[in-house]
PDB file of N, CA and C in Angstrom:
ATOM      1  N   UNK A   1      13.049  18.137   0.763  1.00  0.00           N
ATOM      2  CA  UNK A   1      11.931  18.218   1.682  1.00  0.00           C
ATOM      3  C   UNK A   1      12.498  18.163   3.102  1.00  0.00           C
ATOM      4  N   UNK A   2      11.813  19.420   4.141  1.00  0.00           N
ATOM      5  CA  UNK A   2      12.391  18.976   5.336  1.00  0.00           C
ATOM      6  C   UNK A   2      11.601  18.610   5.984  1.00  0.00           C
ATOM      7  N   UNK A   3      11.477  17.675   7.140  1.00  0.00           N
ATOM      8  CA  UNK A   3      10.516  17.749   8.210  1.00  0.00           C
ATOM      9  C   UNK A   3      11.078  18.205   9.416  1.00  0.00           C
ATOM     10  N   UNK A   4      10.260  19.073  10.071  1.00  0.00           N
ATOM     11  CA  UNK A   4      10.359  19.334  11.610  1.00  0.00           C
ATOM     12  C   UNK A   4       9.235  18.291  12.805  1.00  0.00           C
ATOM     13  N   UNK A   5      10.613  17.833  13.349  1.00  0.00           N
ATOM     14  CA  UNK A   5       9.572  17.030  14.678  1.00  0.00           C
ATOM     15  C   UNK A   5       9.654  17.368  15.698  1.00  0.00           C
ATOM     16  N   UNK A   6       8.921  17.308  16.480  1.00  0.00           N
ATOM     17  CA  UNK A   6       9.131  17.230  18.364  1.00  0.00           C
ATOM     18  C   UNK A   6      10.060  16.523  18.831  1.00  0.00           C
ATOM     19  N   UNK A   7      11.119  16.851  19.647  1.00  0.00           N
ATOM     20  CA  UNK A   7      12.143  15.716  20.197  1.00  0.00           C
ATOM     21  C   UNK A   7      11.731  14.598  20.698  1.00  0.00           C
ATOM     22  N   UNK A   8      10.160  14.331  21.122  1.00  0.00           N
ATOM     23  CA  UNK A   8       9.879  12.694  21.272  1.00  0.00           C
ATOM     24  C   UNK A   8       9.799  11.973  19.984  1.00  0.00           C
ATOM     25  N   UNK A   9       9.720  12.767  19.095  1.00  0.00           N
ATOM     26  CA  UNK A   9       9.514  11.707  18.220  1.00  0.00           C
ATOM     27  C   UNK A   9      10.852  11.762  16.983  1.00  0.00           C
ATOM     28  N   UNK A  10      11.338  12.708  17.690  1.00  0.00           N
ATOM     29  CA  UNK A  10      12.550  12.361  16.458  1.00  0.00           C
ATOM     30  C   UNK A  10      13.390  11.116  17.164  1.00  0.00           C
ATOM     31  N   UNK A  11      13.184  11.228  18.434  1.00  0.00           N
ATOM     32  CA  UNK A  11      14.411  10.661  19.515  1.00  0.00           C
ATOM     33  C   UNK A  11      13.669   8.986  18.887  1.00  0.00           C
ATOM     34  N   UNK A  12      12.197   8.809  19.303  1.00  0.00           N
ATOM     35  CA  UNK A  12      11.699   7.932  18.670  1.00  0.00           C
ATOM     36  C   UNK A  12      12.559   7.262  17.069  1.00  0.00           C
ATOM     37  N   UNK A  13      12.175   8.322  15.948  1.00  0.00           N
ATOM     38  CA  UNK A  13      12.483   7.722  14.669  1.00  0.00           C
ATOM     39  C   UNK A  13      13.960   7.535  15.009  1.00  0.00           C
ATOM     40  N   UNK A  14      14.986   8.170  15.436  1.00  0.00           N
ATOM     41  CA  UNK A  14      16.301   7.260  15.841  1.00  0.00           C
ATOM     42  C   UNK A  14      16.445   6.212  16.571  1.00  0.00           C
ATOM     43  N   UNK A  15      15.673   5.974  17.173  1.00  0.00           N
ATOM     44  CA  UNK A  15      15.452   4.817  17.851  1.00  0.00           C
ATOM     45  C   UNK A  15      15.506   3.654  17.260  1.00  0.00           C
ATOM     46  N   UNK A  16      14.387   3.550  15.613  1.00  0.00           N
ATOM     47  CA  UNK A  16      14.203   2.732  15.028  1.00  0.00           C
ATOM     48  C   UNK A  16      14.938   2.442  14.207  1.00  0.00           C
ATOM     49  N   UNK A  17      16.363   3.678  14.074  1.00  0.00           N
ATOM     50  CA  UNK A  17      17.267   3.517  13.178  1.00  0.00           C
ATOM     51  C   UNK A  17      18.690   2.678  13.908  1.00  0.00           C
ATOM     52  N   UNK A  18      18.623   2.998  15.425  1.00  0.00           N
ATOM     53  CA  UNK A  18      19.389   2.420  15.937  1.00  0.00           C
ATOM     54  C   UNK A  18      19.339   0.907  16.723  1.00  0.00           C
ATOM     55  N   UNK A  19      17.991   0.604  16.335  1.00  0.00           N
ATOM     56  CA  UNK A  19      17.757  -1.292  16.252  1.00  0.00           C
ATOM     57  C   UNK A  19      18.292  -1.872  15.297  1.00  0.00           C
ATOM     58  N   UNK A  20      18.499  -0.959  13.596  1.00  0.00           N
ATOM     59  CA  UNK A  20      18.776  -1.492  12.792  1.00  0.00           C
ATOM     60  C   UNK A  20      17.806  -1.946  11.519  1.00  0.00           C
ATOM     61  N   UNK A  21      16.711  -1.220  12.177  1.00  0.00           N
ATOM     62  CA  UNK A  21      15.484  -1.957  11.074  1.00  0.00           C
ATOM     63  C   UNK A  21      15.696  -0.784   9.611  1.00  0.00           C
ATOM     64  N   UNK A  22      16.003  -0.195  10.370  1.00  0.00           N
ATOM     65  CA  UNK A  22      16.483   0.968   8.685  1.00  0.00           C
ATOM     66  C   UNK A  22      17.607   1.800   8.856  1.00  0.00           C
ATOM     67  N   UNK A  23      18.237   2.184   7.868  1.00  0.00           N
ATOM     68  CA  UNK A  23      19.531   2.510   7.558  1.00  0.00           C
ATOM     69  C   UNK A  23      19.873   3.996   7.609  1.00  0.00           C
ATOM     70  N   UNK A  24      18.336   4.944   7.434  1.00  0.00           N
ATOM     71  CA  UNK A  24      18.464   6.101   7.837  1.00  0.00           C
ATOM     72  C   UNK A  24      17.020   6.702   7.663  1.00  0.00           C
ATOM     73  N   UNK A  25      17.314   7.913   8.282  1.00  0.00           N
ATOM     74  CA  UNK A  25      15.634   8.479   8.356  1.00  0.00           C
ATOM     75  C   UNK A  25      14.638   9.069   7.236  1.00  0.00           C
ATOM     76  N   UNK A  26      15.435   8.476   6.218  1.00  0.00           N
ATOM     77  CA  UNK A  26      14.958   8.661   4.604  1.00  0.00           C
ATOM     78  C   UNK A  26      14.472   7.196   4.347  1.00  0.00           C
ATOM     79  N   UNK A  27      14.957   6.229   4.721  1.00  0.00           N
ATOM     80  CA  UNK A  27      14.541   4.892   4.652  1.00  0.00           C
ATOM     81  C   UNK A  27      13.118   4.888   5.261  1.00  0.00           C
ATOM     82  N   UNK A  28      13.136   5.318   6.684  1.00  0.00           N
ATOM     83  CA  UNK A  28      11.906   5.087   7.248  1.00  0.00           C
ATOM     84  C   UNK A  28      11.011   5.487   7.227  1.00  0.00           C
ATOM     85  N   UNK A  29      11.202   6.970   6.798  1.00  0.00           N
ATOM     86  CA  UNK A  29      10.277   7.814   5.945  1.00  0.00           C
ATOM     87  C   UNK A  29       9.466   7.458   4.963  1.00  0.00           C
ATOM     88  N   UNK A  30      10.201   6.957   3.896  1.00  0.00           N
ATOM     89  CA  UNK A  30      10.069   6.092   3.062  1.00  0.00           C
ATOM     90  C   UNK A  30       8.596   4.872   2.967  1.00  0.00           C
ATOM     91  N   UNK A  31       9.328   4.066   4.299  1.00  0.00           N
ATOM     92  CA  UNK A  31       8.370   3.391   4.636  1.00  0.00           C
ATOM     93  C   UNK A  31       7.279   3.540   5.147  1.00  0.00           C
ATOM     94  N   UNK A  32       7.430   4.455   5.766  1.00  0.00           N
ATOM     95  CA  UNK A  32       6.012   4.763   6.345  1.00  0.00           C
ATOM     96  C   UNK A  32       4.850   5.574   5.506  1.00  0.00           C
ATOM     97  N   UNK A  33       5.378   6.306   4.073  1.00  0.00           N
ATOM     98  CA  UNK A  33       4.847   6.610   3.125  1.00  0.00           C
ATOM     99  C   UNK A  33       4.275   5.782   2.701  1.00  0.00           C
ATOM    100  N   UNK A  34       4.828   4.417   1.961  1.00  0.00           N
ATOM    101  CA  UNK A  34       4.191   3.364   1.416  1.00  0.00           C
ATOM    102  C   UNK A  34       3.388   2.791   2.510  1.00  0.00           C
ATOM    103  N   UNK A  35       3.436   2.546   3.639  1.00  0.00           N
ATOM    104  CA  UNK A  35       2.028   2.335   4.269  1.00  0.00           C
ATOM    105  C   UNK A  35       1.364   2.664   4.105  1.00  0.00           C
ATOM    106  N   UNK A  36       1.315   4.289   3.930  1.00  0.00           N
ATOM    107  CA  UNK A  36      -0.024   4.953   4.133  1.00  0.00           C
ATOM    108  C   UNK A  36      -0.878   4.360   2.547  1.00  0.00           C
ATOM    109  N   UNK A  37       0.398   4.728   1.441  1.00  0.00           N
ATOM    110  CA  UNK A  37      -0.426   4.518   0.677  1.00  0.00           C
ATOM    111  C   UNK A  37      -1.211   2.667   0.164  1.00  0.00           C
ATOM    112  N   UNK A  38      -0.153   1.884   0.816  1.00  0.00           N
ATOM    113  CA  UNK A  38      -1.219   0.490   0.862  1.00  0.00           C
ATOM    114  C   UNK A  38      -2.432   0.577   1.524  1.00  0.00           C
ATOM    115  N   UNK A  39      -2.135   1.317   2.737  1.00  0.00           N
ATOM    116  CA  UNK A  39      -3.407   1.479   3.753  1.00  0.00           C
ATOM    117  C   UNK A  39      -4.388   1.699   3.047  1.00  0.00           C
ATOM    118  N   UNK A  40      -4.298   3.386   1.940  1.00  0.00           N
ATOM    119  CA  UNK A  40      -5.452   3.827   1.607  1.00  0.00           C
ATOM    120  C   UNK A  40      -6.149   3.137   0.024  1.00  0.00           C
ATOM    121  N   UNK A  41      -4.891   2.231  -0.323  1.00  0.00           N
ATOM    122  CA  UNK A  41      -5.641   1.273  -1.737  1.00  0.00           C
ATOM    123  C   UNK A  41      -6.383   0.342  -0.605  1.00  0.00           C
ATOM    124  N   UNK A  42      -5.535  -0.358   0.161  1.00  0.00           N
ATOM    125  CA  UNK A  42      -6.489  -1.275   0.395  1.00  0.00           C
ATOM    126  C   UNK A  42      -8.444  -0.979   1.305  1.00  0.00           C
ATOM    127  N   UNK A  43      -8.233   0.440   1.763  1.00  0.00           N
ATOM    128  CA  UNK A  43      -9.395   0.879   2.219  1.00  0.00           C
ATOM    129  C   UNK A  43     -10.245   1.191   0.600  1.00  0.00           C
ATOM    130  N   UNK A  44      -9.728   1.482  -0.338  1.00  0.00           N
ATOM    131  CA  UNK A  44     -10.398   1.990  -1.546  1.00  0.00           C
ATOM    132  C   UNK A  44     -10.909   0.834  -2.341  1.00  0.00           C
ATOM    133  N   UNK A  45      -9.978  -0.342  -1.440  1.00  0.00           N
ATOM    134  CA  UNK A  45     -10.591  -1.703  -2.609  1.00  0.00           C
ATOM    135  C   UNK A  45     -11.995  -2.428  -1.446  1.00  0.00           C
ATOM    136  N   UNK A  46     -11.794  -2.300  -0.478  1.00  0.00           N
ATOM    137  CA  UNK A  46     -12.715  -2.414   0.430  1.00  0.00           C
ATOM    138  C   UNK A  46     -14.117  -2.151   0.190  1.00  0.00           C
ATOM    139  N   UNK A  47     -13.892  -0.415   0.246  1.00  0.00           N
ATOM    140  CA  UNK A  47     -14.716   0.345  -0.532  1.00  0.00           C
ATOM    141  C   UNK A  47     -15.596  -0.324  -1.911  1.00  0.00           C
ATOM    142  N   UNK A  48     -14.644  -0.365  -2.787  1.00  0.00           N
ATOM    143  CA  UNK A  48     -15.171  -0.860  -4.233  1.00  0.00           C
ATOM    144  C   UNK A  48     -15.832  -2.170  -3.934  1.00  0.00           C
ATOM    145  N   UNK A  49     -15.163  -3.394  -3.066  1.00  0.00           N
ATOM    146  CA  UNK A  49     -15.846  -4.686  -2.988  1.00  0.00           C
ATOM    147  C   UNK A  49     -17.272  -4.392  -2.233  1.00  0.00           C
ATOM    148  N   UNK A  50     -17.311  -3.942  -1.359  1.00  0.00           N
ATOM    149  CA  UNK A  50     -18.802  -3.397  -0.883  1.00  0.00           C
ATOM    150  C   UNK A  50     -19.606  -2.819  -1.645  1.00  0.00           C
ATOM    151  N   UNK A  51     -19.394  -1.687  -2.370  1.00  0.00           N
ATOM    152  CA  UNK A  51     -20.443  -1.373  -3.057  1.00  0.00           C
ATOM    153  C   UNK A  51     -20.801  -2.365  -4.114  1.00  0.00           C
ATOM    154  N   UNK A  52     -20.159  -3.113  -4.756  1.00  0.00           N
ATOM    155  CA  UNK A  52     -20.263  -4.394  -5.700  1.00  0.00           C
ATOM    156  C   UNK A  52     -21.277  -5.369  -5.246  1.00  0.00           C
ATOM    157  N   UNK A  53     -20.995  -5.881  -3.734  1.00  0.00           N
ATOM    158  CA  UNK A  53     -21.639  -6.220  -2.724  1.00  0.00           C
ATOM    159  C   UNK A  53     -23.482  -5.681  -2.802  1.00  0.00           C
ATOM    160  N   UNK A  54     -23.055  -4.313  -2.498  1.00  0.00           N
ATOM    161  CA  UNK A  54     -24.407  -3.872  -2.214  1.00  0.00           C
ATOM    162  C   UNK A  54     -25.270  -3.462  -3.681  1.00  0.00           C
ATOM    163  N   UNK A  55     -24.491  -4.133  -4.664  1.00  0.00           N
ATOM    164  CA  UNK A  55     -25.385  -3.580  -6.341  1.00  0.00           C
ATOM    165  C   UNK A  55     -25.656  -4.607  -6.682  1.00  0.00           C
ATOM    166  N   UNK A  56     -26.622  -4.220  -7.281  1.00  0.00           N
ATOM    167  CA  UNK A  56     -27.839  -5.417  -8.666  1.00  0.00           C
ATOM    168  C   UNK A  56     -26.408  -6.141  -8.778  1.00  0.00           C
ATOM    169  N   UNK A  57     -27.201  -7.898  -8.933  1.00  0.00           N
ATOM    170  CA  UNK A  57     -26.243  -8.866  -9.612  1.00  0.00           C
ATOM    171  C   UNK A  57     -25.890  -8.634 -10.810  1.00  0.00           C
ATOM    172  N   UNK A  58     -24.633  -8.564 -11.682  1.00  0.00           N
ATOM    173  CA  UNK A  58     -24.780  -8.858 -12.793  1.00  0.00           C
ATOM    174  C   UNK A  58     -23.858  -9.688 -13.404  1.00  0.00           C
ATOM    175  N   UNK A  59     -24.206 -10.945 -14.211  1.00  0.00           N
ATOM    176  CA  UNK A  59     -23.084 -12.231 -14.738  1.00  0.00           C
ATOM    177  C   UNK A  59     -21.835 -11.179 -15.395  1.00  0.00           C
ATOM    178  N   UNK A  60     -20.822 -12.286 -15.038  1.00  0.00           N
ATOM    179  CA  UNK A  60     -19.689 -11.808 -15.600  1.00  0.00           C
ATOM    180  C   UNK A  60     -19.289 -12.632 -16.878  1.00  0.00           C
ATOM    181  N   UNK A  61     -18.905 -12.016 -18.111  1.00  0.00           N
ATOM    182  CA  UNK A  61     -18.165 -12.915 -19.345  1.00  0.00           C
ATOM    183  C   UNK A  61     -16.972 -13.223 -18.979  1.00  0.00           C
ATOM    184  N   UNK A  62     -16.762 -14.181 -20.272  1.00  0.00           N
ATOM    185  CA  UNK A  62     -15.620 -14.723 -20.220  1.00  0.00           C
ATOM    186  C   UNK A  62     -14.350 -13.487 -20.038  1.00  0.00           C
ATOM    187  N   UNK A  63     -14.654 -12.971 -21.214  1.00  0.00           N
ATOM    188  CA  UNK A  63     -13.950 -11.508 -21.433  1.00  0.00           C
ATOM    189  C   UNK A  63     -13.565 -10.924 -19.995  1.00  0.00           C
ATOM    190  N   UNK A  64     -14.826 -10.854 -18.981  1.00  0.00           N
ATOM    191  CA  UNK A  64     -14.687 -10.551 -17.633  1.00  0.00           C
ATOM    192  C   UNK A  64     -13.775 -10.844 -17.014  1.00  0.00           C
ATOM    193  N   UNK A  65     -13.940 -12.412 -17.070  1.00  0.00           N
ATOM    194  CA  UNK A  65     -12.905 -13.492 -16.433  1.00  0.00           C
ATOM    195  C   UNK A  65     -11.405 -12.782 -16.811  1.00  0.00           C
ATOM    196  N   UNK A  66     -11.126 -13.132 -18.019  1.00  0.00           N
ATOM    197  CA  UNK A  66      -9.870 -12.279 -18.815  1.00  0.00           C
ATOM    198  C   UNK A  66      -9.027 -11.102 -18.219  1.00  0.00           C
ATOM    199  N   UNK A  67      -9.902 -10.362 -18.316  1.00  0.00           N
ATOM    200  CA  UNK A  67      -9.663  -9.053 -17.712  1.00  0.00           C
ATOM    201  C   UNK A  67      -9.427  -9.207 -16.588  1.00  0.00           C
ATOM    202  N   UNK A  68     -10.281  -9.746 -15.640  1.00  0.00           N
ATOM    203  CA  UNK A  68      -9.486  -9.701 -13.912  1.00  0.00           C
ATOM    204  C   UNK A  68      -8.186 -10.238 -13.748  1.00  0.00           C
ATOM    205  N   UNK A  69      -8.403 -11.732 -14.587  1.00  0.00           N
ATOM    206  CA  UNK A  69      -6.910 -12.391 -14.645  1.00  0.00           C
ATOM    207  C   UNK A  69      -5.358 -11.656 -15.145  1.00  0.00           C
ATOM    208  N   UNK A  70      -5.898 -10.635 -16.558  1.00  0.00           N
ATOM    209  CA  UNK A  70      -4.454  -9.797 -17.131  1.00  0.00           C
ATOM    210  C   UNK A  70      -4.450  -8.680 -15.374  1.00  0.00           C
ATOM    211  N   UNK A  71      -5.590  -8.446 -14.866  1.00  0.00           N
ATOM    212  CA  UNK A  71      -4.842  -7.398 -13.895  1.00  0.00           C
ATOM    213  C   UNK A  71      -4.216  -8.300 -12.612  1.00  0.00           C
ATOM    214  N   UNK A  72      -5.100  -9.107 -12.338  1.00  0.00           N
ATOM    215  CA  UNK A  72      -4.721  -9.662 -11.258  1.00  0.00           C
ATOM    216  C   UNK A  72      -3.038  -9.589 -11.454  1.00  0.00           C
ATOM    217  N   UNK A  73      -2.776 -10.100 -12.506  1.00  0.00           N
ATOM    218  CA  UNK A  73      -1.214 -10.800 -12.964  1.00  0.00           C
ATOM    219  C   UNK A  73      -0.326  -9.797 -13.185  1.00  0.00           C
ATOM    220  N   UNK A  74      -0.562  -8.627 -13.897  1.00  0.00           N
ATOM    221  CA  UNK A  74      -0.021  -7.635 -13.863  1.00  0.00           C
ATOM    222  C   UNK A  74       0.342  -6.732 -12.417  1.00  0.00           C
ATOM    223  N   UNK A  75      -0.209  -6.722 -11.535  1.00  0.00           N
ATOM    224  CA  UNK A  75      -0.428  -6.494 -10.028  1.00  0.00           C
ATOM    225  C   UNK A  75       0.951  -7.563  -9.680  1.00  0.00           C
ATOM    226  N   UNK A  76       0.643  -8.641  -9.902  1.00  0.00           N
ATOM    227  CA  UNK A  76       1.382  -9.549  -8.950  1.00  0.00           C
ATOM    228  C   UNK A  76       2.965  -9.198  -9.681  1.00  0.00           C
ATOM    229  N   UNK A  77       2.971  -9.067 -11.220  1.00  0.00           N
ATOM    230  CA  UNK A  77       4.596  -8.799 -11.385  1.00  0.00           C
ATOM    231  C   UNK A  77       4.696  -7.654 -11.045  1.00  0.00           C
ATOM    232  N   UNK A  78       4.090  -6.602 -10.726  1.00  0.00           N
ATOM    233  CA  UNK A  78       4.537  -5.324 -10.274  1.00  0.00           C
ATOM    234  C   UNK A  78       4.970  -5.347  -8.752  1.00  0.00           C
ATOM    235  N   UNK A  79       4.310  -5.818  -8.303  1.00  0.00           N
ATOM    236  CA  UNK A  79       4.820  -6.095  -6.484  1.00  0.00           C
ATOM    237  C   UNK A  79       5.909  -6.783  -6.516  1.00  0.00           C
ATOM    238  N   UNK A  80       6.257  -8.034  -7.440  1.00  0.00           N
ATOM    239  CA  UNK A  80       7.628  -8.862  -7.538  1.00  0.00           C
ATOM    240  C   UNK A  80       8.453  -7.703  -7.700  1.00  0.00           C
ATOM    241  N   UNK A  81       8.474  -7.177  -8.428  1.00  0.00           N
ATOM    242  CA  UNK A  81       9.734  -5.917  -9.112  1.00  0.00           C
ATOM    243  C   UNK A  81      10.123  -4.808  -7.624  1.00  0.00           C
ATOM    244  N   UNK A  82       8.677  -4.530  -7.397  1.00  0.00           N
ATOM    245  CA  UNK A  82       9.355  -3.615  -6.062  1.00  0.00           C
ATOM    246  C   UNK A  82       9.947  -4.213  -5.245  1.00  0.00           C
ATOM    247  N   UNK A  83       9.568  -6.070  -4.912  1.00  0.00           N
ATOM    248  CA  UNK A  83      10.429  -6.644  -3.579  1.00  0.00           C
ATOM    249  C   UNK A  83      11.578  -6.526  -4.242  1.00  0.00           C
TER     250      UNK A  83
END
């Protein structure tokens, strides 16, 4: 994949390579990919908690309980593995 930039902003992304915060412009690339995509889960979970918000109550089972807990937990060892 190539990208083409404007010299402000390439001069920029070297910039950030020459503080040291990343190792090359595949690194930062990188990173700034996974922003976007935390950005747009966490706008999508936003999303989902509001409309939940804005719908008929309805009790949750135990089973319920269950289920949030295997994802919750599953979530949390998956983020361990990527740090």
């Amino acid at each position: 994949m190539n990208i083409s930039l404007p010299e402000p902003l390439k001069q920029f992304v070297d910039d950030q390579i020459a503080a040291g915060r990343y190792s090359s412009v595949s690194e930062y690339v990188r990173e700034l990919i996974r922003d976007d995509e935390k950005r747009k889960a966490e706008d999508r979970l936003e999303a989902l908690l509001l409309e939940g918000l804005e719908s008929d109550d309805a009790p949750l089972t135990s089973e319920d309980w269950a289920a949030i807990r295997r994802d919750a937990l599953a979530r949390v060892g998956a983020k361990k593995k990527r740090s």
